[in-house]
Protein backbone atom coordinates (compact mmCIF):
# COMPACT_ATOMS: atom_id res chain seq x y z
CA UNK A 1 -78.76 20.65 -29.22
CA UNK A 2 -76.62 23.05 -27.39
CA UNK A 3 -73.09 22.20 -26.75
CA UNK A 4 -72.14 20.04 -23.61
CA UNK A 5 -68.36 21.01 -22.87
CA UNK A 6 -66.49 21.45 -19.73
CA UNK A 7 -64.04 24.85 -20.32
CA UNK A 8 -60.78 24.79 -18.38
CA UNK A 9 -59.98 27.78 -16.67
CA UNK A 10 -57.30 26.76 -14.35
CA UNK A 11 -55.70 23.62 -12.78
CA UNK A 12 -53.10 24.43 -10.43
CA UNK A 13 -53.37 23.78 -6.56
CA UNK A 14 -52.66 25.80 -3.51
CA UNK A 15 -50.72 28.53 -5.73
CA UNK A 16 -50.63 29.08 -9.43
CA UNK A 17 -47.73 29.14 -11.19
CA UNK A 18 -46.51 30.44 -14.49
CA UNK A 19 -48.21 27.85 -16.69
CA UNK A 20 -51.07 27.03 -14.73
CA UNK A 21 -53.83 29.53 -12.82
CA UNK A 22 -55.91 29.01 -9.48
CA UNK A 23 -58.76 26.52 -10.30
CA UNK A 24 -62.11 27.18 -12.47
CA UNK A 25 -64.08 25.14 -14.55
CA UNK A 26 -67.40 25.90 -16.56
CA UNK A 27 -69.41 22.98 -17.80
CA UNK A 28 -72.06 24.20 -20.57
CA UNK A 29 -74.73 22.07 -20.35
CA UNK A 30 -77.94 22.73 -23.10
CA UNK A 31 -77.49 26.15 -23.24
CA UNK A 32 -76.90 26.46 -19.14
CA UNK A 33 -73.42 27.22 -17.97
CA UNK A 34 -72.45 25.81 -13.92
CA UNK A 35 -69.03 27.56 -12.90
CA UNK A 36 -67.59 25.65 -10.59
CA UNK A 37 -64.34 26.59 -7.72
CA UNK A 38 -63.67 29.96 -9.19
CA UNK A 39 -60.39 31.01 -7.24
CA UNK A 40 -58.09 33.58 -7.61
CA UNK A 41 -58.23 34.85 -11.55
CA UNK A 42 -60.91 33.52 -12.94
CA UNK A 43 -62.61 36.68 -14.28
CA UNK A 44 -59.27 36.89 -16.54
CA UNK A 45 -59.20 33.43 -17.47
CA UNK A 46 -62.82 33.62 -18.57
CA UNK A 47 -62.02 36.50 -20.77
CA UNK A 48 -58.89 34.03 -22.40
CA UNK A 49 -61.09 31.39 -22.97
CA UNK A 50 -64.49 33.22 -24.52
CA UNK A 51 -66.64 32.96 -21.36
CA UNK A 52 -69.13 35.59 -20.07
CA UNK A 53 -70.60 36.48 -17.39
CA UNK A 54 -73.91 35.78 -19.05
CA UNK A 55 -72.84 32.49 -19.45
CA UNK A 56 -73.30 31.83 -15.65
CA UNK A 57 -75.97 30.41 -14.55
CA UNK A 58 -74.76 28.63 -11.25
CA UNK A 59 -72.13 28.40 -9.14
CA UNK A 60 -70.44 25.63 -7.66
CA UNK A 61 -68.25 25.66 -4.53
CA UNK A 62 -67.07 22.41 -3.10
CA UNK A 63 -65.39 24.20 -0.20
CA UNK A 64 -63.63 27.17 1.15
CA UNK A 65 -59.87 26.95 0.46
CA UNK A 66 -59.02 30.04 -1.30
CA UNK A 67 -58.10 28.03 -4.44
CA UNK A 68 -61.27 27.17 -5.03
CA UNK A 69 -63.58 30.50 -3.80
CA UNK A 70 -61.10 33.57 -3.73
CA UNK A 71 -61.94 34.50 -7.48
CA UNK A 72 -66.30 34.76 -5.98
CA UNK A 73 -65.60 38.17 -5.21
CA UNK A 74 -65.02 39.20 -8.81
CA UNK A 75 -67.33 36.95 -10.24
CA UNK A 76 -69.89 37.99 -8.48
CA UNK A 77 -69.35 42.00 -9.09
CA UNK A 78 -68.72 41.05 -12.63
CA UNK A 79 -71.94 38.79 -12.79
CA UNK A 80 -73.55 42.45 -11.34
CA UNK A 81 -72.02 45.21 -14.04
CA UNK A 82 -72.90 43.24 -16.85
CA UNK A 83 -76.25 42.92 -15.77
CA UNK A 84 -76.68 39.52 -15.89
CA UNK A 85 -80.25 39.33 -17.48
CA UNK A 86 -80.98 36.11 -15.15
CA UNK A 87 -80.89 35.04 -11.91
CA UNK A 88 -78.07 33.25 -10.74
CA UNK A 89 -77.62 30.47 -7.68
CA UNK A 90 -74.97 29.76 -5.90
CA UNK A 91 -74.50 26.22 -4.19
CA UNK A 92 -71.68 25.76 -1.33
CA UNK A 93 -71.29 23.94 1.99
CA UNK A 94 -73.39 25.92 4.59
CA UNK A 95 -70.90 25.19 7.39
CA UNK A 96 -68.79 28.27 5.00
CA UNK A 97 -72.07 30.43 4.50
CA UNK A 98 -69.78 33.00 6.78
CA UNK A 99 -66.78 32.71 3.97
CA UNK A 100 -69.68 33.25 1.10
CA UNK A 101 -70.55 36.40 2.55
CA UNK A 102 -67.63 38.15 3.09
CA UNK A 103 -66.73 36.63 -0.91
CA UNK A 104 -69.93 38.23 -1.75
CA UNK A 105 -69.71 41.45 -0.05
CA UNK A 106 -65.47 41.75 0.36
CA UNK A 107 -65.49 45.19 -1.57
CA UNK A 108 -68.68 47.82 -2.49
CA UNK A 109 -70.81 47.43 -5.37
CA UNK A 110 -74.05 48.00 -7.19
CA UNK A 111 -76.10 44.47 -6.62
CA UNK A 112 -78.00 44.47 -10.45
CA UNK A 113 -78.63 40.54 -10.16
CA UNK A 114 -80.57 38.61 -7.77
CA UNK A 115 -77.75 35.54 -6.83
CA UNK A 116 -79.70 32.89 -4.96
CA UNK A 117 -77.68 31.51 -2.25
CA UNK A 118 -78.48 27.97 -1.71
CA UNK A 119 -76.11 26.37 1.04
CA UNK A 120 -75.63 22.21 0.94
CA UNK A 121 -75.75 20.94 4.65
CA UNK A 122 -75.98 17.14 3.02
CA UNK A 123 -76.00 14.43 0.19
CA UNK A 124 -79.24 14.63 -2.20
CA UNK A 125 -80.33 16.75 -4.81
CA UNK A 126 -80.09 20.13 -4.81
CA UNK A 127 -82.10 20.95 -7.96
CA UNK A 128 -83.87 19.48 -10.79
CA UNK A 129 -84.28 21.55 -14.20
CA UNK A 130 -85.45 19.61 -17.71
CA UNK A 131 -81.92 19.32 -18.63
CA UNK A 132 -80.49 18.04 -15.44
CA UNK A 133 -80.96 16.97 -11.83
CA UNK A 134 -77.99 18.67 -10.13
CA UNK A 135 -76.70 16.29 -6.94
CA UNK A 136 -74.31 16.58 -4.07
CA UNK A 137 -72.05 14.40 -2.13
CA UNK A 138 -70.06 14.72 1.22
CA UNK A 139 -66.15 14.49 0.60
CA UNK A 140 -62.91 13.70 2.80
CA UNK A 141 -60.89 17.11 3.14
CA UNK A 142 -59.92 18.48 6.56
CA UNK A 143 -62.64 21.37 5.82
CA UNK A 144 -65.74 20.46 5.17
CA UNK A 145 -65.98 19.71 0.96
CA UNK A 146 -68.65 18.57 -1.63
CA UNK A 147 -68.93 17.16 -5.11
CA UNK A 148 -71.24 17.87 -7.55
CA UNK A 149 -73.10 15.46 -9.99
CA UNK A 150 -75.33 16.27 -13.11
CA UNK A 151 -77.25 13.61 -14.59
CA UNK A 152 -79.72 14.05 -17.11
CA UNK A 153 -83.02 12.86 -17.53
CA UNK A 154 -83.18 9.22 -19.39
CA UNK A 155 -85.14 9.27 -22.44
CA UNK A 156 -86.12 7.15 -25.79
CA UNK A 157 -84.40 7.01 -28.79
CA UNK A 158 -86.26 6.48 -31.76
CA UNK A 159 -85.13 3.60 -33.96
CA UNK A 160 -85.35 3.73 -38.00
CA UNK A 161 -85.76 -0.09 -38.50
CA UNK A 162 -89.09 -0.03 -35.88
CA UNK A 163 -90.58 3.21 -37.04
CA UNK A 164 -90.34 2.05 -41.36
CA UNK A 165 -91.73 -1.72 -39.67
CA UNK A 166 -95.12 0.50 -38.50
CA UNK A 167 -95.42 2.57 -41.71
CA UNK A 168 -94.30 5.63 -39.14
CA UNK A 169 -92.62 8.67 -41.37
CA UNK A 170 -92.27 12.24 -41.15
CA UNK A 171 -94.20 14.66 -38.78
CA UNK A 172 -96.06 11.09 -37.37
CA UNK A 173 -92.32 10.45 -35.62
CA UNK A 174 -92.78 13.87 -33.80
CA UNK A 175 -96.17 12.61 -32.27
CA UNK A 176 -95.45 9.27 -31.77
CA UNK A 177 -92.59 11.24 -29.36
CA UNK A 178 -94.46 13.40 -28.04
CA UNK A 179 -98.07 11.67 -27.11
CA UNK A 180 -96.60 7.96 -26.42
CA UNK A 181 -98.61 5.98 -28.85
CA UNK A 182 -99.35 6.82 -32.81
CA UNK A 183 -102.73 4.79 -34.39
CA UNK A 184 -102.51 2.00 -31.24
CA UNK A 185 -99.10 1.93 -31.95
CA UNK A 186 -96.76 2.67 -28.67
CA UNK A 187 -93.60 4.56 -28.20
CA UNK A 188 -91.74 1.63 -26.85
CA UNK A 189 -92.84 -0.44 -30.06
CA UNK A 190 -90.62 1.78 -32.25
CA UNK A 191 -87.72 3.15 -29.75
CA UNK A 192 -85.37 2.24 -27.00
CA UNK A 193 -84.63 2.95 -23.86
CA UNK A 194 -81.39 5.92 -23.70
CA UNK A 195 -80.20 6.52 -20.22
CA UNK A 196 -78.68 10.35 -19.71
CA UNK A 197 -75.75 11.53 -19.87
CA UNK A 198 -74.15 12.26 -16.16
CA UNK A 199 -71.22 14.90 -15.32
CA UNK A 200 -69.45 14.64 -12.00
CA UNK A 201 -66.97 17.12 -10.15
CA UNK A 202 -64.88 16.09 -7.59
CA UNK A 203 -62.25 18.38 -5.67
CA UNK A 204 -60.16 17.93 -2.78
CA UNK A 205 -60.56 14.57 -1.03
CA UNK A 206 -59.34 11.73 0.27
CA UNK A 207 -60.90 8.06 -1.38
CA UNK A 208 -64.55 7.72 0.80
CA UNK A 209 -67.95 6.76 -0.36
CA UNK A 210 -68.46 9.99 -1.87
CA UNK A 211 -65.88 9.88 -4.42
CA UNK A 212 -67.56 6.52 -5.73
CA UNK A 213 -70.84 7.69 -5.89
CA UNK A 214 -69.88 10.81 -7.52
CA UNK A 215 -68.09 8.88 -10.24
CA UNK A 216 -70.58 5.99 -11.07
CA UNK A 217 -71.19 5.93 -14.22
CA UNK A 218 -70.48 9.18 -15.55
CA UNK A 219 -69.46 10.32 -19.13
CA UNK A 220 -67.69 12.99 -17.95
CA UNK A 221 -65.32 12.54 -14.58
CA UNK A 222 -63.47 15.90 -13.53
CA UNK A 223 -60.96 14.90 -10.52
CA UNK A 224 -58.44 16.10 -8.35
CA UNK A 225 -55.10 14.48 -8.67
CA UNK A 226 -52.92 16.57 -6.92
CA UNK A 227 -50.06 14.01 -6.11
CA UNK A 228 -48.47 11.21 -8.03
CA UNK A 229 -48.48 7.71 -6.31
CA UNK A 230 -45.03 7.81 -4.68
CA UNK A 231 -46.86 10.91 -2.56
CA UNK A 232 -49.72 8.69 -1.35
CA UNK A 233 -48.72 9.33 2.39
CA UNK A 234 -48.68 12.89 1.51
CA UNK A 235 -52.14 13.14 -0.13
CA UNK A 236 -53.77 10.93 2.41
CA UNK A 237 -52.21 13.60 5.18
CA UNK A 238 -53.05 16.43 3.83
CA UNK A 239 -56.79 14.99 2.68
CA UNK A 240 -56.09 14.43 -1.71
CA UNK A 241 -56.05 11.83 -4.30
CA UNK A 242 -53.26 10.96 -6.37
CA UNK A 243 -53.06 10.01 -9.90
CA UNK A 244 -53.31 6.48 -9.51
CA UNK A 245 -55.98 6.95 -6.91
CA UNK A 246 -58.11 8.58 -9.35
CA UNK A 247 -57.12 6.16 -12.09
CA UNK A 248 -58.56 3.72 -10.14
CA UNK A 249 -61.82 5.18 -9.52
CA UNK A 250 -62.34 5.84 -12.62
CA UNK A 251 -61.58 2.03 -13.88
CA UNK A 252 -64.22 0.64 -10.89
CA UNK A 253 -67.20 2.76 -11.83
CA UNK A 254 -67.05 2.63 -15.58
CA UNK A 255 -66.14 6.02 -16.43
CA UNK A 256 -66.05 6.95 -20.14
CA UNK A 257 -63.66 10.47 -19.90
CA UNK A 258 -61.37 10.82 -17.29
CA UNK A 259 -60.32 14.73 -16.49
CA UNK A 260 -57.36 15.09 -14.04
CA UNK A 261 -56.35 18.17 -12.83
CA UNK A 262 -55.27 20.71 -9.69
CA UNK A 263 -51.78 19.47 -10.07
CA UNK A 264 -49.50 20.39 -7.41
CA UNK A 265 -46.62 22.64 -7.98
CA UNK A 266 -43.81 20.15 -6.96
CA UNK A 267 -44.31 18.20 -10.28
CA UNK A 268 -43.10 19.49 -13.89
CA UNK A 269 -44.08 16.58 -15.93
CA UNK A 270 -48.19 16.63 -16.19
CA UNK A 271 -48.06 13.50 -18.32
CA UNK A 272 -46.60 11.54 -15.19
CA UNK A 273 -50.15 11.71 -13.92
CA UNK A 274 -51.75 10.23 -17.01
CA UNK A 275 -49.14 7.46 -17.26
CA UNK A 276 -50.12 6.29 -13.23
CA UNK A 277 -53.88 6.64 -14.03
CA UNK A 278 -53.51 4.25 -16.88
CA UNK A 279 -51.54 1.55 -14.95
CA UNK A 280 -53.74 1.79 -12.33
CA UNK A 281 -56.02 0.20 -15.41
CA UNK A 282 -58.24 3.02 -16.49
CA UNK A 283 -58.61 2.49 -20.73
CA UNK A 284 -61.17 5.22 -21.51
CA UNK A 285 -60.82 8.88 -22.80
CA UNK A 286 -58.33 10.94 -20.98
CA UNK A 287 -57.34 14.32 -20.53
CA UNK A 288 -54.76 15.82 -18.48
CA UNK A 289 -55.93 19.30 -17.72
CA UNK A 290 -54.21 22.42 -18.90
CA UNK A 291 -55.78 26.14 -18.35
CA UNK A 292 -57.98 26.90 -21.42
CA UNK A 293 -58.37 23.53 -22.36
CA UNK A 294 -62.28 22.37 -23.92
CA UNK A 295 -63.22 19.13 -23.37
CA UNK A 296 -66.40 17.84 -25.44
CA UNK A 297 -68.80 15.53 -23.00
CA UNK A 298 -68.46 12.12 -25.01
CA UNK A 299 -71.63 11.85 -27.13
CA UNK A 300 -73.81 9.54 -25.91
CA UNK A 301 -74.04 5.86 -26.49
CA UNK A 302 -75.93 4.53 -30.08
């Protein structure tokens, strides 16, 4: 199987600074890459961290502060002179679709790749492939804002102990997959039930329904923490979660990997915001997010 990984491209908010770049995040998914909030320098920051443009395979734009869409304008012309050999779509809230196309056509080019624009105007799904079913959610942020949810397809997983029980060996475990019964024996008879693996983004917010559904259950949580706790009038003004906040969420709906990032410039200690996420009683994986950091999706549950 292809490698599920979320690449780092940059973590800062509202302005980058020396250590940290505007935000951008790539999630590889089964051989699919999703590019979500490219702002300002993320065509350089893809080239530091190994990504192509062929890599891209969607775009994700939870909403249209220029720290999270003011690098489209170079993706998109890049995604064009490399001649992206596929088509590429590009999911954002349709109240912006006037921001997307002045992103999309802020300077002449050669158009070489056809870019499906696919606006979100609600919650639901927004597409289904056979590695994923790709999801949105409405968010809190004084401009209208959405987060993005991947969950994959549950499945069976084929246990040793059943399959030598029923004499079932070799190219007979392939069928037995494949056609749902082997010789009147059936699939469930020799596997279990393996629910997918689910990926959720979540940008600029304040705590609403949104952020809870996006985080349910997910192996993978990316989230905004852009303040620390003793900022929580702060955040909630100016429509953010803080560390704790996040934390929190992340406790309540059982995620396994917590991702923090878009760190506001006021702070120089990053590891302040891991240290309030874990008092706020979240015990799983967790990664404070620098620029160029890889972070494996957890493998799934045996």
């Amino acid at each position: 199987m292809s490698a599920r990984e979320l690449v780092v491209l940059g973590t800062a908010s509202q302005v980058p600074t020396r250590h940290r770049n505007h935000n951008g995040y790539l999630l590889r998914w089964d051989g699919q890459g999703i590019l979500f909030d490219p702002g300002e320098g993320t065509q350089r920051q893809m080239l530091r961290a190994g990504v192509a443009a062929h890599d891209i395979d969607r775009i994700c734009v939870t909403h249209f502060h220029g720290d999270h869409s003011l690098g489209l304008a170079g993706v998109i012309q890049r995604i064009n002179l490399d001649r992206v050999p596929h088509p590429v779509t590009a999911h954002y809230p349709a109240s912006g679709q006037h921001f997307f196309e002045r992103l999309r056509y802020a300077t002449a080019y050669r158009e070489t790749v056809r870019i499906t624009e696919a606006p979100v105007a609600a919650d639901g799904v927004l597409a289904t492939t056979d590695a994923y079913t790709l999801h949105s959610f409405r968010l809190s942020h004084p401009v209208e804002s959405y987060g993005y949810r991947l969950t994959e397809p549950d499945g069976r997983r084929m246990v040793p102990t059943l399959l030598a029980a029923h004499g079932i060996q070799g190219p007979d475990v392939g069928r037995i997959r494949r056609e749902g019964s082997l010789g009147g024996v059936p699939l469930d008879a020799v596997s279990e039930h393996r629910p997918g693996q689910r990926f959720a983004f979540v940008m600029d917010t304040r705590l609403c329904d949104g952020v809870y559904g996006l985080a349910e259950g997910c192996d993978l949580l990316v989230i905004e923490s852009t303040f620390l706790d003793e900022d929580l009038a702060l955040a909630t003004d100016h429509g953010h979660l803080t560390a704790g906040q996040a934390g929190r969420v992340a406790a309540e709906a059982g995620v396994r990997h917590l991702v923090l990032t878009h760190f506001s410039q006021r702070y120089d200690d990053p590891e302040l915001f891991a240290v309030q996420a874990r008092a706020a009683g979240f015990e799983g994986g967790l990664t404070v997010a620098q620029d160029l950091t890889v972070v494996p999706v957890p493998t799934r549950h045996h």
